[in-house]
PDB file of N, CA and C in Angstrom:
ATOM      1  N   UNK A   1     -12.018   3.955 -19.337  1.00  0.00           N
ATOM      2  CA  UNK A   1     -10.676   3.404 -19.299  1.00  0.00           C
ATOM      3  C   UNK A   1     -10.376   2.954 -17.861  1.00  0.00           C
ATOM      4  N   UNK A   2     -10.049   1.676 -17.962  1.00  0.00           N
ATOM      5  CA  UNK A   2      -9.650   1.118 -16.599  1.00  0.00           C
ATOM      6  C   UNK A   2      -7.784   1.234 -15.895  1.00  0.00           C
ATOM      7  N   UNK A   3      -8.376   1.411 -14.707  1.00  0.00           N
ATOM      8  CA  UNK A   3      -7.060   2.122 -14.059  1.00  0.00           C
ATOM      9  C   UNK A   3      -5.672   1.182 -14.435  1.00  0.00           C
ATOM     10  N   UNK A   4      -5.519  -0.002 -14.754  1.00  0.00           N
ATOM     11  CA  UNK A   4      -4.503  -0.552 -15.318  1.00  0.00           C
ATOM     12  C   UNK A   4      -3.950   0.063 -16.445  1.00  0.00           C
ATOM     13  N   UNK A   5      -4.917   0.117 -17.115  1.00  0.00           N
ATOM     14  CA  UNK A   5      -4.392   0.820 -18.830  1.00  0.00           C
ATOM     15  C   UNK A   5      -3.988   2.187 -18.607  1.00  0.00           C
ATOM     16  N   UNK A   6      -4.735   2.936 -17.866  1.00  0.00           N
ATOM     17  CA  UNK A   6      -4.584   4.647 -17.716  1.00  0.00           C
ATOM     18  C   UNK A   6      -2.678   4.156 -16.945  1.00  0.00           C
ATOM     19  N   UNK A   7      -2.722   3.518 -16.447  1.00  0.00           N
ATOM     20  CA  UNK A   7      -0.914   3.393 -15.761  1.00  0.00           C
ATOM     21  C   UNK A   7      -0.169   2.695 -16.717  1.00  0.00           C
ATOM     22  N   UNK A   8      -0.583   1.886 -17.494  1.00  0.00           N
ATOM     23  CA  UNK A   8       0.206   1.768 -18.610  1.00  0.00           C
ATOM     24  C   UNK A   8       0.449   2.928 -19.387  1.00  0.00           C
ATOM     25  N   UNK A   9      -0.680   3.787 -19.829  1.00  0.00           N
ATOM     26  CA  UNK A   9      -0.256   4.626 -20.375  1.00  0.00           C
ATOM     27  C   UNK A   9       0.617   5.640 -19.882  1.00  0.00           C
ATOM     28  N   UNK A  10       0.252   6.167 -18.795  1.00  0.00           N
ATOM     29  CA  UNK A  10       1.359   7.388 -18.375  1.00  0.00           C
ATOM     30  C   UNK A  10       2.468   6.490 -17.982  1.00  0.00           C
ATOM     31  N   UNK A  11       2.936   5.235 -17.447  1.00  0.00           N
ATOM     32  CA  UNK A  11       4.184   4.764 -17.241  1.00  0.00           C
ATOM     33  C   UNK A  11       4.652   4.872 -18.872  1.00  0.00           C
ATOM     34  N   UNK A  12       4.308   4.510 -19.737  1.00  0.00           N
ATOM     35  CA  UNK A  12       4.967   4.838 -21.055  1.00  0.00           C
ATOM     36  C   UNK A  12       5.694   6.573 -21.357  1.00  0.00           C
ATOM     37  N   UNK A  13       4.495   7.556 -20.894  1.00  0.00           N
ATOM     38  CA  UNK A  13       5.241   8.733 -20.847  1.00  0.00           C
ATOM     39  C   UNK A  13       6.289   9.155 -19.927  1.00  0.00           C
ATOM     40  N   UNK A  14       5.767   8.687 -18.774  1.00  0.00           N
ATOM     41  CA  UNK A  14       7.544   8.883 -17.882  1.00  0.00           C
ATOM     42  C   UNK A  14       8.729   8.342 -17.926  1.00  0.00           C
ATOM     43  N   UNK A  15       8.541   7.584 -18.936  1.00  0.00           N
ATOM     44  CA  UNK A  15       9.606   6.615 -19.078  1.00  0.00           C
ATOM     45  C   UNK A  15      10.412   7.540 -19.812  1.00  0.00           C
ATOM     46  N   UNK A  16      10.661   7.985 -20.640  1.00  0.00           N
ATOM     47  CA  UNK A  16      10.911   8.948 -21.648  1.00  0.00           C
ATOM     48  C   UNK A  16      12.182   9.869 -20.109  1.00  0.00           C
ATOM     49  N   UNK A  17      11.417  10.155 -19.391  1.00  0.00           N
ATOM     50  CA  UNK A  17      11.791  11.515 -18.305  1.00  0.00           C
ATOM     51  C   UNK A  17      12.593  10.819 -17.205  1.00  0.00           C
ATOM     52  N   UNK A  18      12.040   9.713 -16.846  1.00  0.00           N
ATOM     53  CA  UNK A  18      12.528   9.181 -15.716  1.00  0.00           C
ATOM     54  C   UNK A  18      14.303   8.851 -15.620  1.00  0.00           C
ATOM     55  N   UNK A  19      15.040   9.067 -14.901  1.00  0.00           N
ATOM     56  CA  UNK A  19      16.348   8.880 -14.468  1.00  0.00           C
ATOM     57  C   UNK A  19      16.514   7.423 -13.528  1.00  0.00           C
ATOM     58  N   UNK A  20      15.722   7.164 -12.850  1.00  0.00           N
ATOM     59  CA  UNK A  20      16.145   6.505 -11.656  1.00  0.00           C
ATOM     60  C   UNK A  20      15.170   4.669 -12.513  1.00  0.00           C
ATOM     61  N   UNK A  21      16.188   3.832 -13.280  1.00  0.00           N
ATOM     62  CA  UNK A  21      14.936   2.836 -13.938  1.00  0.00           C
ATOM     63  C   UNK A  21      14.557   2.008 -12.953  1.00  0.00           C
ATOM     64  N   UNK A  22      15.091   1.635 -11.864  1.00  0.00           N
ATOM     65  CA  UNK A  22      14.947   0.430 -10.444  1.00  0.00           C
ATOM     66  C   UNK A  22      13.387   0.684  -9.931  1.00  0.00           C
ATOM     67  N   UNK A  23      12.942   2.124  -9.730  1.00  0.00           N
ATOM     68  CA  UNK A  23      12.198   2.789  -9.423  1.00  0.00           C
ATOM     69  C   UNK A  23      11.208   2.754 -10.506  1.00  0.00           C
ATOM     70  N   UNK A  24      11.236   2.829 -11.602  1.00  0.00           N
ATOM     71  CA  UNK A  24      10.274   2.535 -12.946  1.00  0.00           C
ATOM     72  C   UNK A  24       9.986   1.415 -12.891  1.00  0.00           C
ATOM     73  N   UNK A  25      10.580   0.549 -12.746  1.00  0.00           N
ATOM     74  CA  UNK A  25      10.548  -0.636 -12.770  1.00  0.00           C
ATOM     75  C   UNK A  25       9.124  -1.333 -12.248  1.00  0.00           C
ATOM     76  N   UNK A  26       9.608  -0.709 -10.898  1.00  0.00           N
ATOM     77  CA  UNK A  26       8.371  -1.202  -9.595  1.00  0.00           C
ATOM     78  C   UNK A  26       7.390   0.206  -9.314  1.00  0.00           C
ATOM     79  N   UNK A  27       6.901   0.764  -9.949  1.00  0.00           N
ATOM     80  CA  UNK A  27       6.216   1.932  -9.918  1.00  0.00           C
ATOM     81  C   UNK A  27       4.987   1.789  -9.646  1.00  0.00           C
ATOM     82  N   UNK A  28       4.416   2.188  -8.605  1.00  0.00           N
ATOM     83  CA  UNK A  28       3.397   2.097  -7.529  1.00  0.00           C
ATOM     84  C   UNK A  28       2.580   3.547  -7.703  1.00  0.00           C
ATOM     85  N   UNK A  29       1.208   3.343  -7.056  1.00  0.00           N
ATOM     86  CA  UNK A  29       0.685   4.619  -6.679  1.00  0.00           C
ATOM     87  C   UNK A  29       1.320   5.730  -5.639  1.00  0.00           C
ATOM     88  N   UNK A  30       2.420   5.511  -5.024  1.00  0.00           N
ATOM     89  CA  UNK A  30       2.801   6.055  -3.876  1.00  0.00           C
ATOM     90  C   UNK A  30       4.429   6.463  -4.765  1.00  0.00           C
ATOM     91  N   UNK A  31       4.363   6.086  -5.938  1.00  0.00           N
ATOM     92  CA  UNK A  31       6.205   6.467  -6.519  1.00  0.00           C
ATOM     93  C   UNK A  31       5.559   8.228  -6.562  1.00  0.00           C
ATOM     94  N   UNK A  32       7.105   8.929  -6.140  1.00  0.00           N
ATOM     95  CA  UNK A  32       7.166  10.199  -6.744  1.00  0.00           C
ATOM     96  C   UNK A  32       7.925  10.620  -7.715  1.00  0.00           C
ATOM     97  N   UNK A  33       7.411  11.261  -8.611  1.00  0.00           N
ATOM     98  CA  UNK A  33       8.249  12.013  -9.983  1.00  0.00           C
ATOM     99  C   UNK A  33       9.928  11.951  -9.547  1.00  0.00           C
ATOM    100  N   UNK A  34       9.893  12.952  -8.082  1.00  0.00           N
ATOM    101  CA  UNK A  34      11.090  13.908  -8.344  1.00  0.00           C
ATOM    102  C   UNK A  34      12.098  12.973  -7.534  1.00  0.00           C
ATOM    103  N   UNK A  35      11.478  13.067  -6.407  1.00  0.00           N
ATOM    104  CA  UNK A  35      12.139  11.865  -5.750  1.00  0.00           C
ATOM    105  C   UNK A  35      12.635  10.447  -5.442  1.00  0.00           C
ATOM    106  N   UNK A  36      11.561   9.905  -5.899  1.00  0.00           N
ATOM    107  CA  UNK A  36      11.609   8.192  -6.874  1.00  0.00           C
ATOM    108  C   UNK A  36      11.966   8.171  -8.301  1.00  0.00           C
ATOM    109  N   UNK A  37      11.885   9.235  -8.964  1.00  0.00           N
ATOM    110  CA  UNK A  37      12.169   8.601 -10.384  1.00  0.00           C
ATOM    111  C   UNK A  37      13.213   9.374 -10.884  1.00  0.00           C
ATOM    112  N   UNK A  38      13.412  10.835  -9.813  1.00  0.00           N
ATOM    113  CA  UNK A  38      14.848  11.731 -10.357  1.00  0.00           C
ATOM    114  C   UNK A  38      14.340  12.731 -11.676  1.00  0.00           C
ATOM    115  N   UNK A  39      12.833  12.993 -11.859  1.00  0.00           N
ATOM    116  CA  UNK A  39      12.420  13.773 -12.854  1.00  0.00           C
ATOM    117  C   UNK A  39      12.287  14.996 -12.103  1.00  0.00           C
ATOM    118  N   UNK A  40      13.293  16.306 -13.052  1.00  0.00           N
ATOM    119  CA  UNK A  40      13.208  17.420 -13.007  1.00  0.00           C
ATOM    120  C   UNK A  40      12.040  17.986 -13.230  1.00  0.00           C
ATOM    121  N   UNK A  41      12.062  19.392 -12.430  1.00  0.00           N
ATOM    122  CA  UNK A  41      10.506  19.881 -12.719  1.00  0.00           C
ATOM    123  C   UNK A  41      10.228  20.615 -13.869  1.00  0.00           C
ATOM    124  N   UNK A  42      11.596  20.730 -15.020  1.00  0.00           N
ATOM    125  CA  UNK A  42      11.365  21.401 -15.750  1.00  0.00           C
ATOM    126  C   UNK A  42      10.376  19.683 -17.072  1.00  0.00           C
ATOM    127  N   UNK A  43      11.049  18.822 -16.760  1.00  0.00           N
ATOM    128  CA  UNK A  43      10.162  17.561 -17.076  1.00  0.00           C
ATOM    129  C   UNK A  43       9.125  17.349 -17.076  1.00  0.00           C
ATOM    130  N   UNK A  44       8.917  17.825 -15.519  1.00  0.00           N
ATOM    131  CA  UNK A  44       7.395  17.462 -15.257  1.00  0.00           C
ATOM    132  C   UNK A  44       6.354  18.345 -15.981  1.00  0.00           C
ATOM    133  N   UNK A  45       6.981  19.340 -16.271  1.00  0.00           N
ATOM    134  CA  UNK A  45       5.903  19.880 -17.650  1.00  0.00           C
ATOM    135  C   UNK A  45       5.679  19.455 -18.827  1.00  0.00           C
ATOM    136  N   UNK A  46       6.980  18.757 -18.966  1.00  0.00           N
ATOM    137  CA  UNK A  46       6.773  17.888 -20.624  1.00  0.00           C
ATOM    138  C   UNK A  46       5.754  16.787 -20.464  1.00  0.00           C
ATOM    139  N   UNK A  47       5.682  16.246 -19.380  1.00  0.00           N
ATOM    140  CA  UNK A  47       5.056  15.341 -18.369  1.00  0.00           C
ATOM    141  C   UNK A  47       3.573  15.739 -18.678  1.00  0.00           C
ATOM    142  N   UNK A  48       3.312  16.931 -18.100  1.00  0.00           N
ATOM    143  CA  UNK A  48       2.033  17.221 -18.058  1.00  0.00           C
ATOM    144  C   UNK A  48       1.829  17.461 -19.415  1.00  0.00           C
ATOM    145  N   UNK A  49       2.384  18.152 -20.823  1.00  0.00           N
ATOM    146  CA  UNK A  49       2.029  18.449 -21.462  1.00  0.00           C
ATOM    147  C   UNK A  49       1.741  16.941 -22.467  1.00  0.00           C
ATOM    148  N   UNK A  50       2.471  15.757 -22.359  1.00  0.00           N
ATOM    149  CA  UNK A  50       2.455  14.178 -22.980  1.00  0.00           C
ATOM    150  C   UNK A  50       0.715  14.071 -22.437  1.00  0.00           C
ATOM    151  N   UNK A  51       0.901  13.993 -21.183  1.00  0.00           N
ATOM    152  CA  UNK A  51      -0.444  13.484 -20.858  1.00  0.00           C
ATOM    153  C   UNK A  51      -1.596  14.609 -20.947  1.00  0.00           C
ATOM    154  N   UNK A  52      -1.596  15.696 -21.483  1.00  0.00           N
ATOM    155  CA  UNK A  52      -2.847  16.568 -22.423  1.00  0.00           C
ATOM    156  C   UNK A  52      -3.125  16.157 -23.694  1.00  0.00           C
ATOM    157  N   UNK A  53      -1.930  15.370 -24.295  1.00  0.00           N
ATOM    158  CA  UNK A  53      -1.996  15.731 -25.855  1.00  0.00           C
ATOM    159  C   UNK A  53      -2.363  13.919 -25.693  1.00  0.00           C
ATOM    160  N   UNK A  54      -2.019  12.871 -24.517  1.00  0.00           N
ATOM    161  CA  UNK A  54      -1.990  11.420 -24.531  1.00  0.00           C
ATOM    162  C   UNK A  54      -3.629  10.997 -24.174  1.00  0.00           C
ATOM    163  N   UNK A  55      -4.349  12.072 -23.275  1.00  0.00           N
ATOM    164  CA  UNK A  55      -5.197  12.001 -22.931  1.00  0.00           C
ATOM    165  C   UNK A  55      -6.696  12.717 -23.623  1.00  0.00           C
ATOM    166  N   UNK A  56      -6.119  13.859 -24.594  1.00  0.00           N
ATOM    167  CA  UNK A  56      -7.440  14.757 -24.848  1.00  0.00           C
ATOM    168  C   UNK A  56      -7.855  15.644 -23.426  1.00  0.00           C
ATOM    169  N   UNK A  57      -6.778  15.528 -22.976  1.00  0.00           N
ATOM    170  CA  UNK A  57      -7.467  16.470 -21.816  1.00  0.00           C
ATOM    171  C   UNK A  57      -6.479  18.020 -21.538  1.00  0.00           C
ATOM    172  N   UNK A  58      -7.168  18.785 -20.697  1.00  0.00           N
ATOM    173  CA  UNK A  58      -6.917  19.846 -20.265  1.00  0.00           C
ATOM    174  C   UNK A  58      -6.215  20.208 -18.348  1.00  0.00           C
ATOM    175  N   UNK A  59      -5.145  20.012 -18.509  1.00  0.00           N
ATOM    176  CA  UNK A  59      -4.466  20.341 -17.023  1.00  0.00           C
ATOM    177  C   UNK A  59      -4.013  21.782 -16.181  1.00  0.00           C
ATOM    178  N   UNK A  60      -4.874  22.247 -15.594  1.00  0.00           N
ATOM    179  CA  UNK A  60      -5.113  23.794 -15.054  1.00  0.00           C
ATOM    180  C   UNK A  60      -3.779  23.874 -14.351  1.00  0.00           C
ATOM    181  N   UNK A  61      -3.711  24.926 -13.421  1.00  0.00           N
ATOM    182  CA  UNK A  61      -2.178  24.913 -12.817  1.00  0.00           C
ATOM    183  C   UNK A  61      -2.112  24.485 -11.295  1.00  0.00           C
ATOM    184  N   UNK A  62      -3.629  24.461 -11.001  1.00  0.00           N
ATOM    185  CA  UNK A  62      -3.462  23.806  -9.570  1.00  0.00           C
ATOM    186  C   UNK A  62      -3.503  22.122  -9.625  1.00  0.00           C
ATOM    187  N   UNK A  63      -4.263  21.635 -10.514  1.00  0.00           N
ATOM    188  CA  UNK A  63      -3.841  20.482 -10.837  1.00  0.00           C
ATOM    189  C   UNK A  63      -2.866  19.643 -11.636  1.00  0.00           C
ATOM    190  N   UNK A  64      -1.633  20.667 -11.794  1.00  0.00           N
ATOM    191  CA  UNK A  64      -0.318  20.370 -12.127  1.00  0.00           C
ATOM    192  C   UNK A  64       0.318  20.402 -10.982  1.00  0.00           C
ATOM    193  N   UNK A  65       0.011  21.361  -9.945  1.00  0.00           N
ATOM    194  CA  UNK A  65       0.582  21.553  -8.982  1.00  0.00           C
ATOM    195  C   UNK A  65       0.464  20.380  -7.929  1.00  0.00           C
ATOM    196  N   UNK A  66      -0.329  19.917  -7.909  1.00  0.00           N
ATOM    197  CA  UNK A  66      -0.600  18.565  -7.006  1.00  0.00           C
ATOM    198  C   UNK A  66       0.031  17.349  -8.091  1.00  0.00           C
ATOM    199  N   UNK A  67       0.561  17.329  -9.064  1.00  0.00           N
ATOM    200  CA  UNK A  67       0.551  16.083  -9.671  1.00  0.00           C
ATOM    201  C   UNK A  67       1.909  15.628  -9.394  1.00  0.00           C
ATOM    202  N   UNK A  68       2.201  14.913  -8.381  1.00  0.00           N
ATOM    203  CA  UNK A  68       4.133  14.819  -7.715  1.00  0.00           C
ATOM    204  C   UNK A  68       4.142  13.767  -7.787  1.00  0.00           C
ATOM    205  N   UNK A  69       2.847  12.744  -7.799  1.00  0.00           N
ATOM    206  CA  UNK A  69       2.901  11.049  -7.705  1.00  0.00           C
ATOM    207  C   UNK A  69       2.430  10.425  -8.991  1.00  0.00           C
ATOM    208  N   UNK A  70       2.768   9.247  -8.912  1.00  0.00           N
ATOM    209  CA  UNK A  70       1.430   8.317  -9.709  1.00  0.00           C
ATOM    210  C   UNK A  70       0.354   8.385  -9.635  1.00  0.00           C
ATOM    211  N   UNK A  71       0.298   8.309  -7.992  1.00  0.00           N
ATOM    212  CA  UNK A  71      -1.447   8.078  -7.610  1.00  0.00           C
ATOM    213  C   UNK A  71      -2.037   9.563  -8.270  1.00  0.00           C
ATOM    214  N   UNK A  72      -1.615  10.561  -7.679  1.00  0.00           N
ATOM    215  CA  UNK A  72      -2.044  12.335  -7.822  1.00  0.00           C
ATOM    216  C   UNK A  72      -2.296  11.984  -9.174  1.00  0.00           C
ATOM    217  N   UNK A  73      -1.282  11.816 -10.200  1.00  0.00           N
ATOM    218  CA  UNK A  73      -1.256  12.022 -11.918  1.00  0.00           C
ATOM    219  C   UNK A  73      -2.898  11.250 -12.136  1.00  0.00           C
ATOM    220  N   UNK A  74      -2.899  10.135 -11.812  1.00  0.00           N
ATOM    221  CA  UNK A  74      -4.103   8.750 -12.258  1.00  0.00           C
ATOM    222  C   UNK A  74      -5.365   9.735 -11.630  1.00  0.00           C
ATOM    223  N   UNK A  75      -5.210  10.162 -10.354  1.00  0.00           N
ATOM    224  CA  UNK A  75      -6.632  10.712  -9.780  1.00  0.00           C
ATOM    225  C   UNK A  75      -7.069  11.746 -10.655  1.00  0.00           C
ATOM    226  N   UNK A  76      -6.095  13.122 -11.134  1.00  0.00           N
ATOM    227  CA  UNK A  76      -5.916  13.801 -12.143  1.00  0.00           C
ATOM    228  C   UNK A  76      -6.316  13.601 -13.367  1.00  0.00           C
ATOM    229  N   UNK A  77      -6.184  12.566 -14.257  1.00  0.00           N
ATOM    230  CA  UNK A  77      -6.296  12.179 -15.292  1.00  0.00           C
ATOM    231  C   UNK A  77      -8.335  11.637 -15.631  1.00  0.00           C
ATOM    232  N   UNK A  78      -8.059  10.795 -14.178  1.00  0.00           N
ATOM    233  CA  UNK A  78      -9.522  10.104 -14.097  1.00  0.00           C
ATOM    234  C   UNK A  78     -10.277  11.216 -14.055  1.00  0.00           C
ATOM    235  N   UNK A  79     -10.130  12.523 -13.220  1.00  0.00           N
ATOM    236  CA  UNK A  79     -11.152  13.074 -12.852  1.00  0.00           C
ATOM    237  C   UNK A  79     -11.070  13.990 -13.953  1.00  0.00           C
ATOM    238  N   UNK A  80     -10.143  14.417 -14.856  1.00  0.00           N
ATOM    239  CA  UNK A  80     -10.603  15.167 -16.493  1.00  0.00           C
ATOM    240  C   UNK A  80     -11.361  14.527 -16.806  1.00  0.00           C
ATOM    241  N   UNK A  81     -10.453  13.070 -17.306  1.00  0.00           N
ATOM    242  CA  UNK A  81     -11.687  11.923 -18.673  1.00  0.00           C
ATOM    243  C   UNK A  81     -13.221  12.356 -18.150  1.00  0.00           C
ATOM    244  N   UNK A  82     -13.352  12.257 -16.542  1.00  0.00           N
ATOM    245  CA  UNK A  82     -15.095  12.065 -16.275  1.00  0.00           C
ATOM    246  C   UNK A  82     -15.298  13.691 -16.703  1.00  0.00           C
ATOM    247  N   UNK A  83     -14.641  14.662 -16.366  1.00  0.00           N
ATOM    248  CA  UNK A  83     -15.171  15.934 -16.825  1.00  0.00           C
ATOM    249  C   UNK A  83     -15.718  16.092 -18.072  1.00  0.00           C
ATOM    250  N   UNK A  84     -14.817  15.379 -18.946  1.00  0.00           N
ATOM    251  CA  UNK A  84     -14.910  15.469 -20.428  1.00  0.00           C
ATOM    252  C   UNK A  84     -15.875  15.037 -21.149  1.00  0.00           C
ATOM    253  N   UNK A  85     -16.322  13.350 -20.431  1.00  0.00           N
ATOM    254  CA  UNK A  85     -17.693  13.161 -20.662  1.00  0.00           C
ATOM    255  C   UNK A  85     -18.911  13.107 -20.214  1.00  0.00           C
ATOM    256  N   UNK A  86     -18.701  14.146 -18.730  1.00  0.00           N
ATOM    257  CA  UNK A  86     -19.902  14.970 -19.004  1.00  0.00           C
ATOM    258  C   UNK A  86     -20.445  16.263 -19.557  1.00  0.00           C
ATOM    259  N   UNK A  87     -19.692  16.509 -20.607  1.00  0.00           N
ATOM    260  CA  UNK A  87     -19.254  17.676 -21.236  1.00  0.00           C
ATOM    261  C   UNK A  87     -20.370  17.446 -22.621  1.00  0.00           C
TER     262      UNK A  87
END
């Protein structure tokens, strides 16, 4: 999956969470959840839990813990999918 589509997809799940739309709008590797988009952290678990069930993948707690951006979420995501198929 190429990194365009993987940001289409999770921009579809934050959309759902996001407060701030100006900021959705123009959403970059460098946007943050809490601070650019106004998503609570009790969100950002629904967040993480969209993109387990969006992805087939599995998100531990240190790599929830780093996931505050776009970029973090996409690096996150990429580096399950490759886990998964070398599995």
């Amino acid at each position: 999956m190429d990194k365009p589509e993987l940001t289409s997809r999770l921009k579809a799940i934050i959309t759902t969470y996001a407060q701030e739309t100006d900021a959705l709008a123009h959403l970059t590797e460098e946007t943050d959840f809490i601070k650019d988009l106004k998503i609570n952290s009790a969100n950002l678990v629904d967040i993480v839990l969209d993109v387990e069930e969006e992805f087939g993948i599995e998100i531990d707690n240190d790599s929830m813990s780093r996931m505050l951006t776009v970029g973090a979420a996409i690096e996150i995501i990429e580096a399950k999918l490759a886990a998964n198929d070398r599995e």
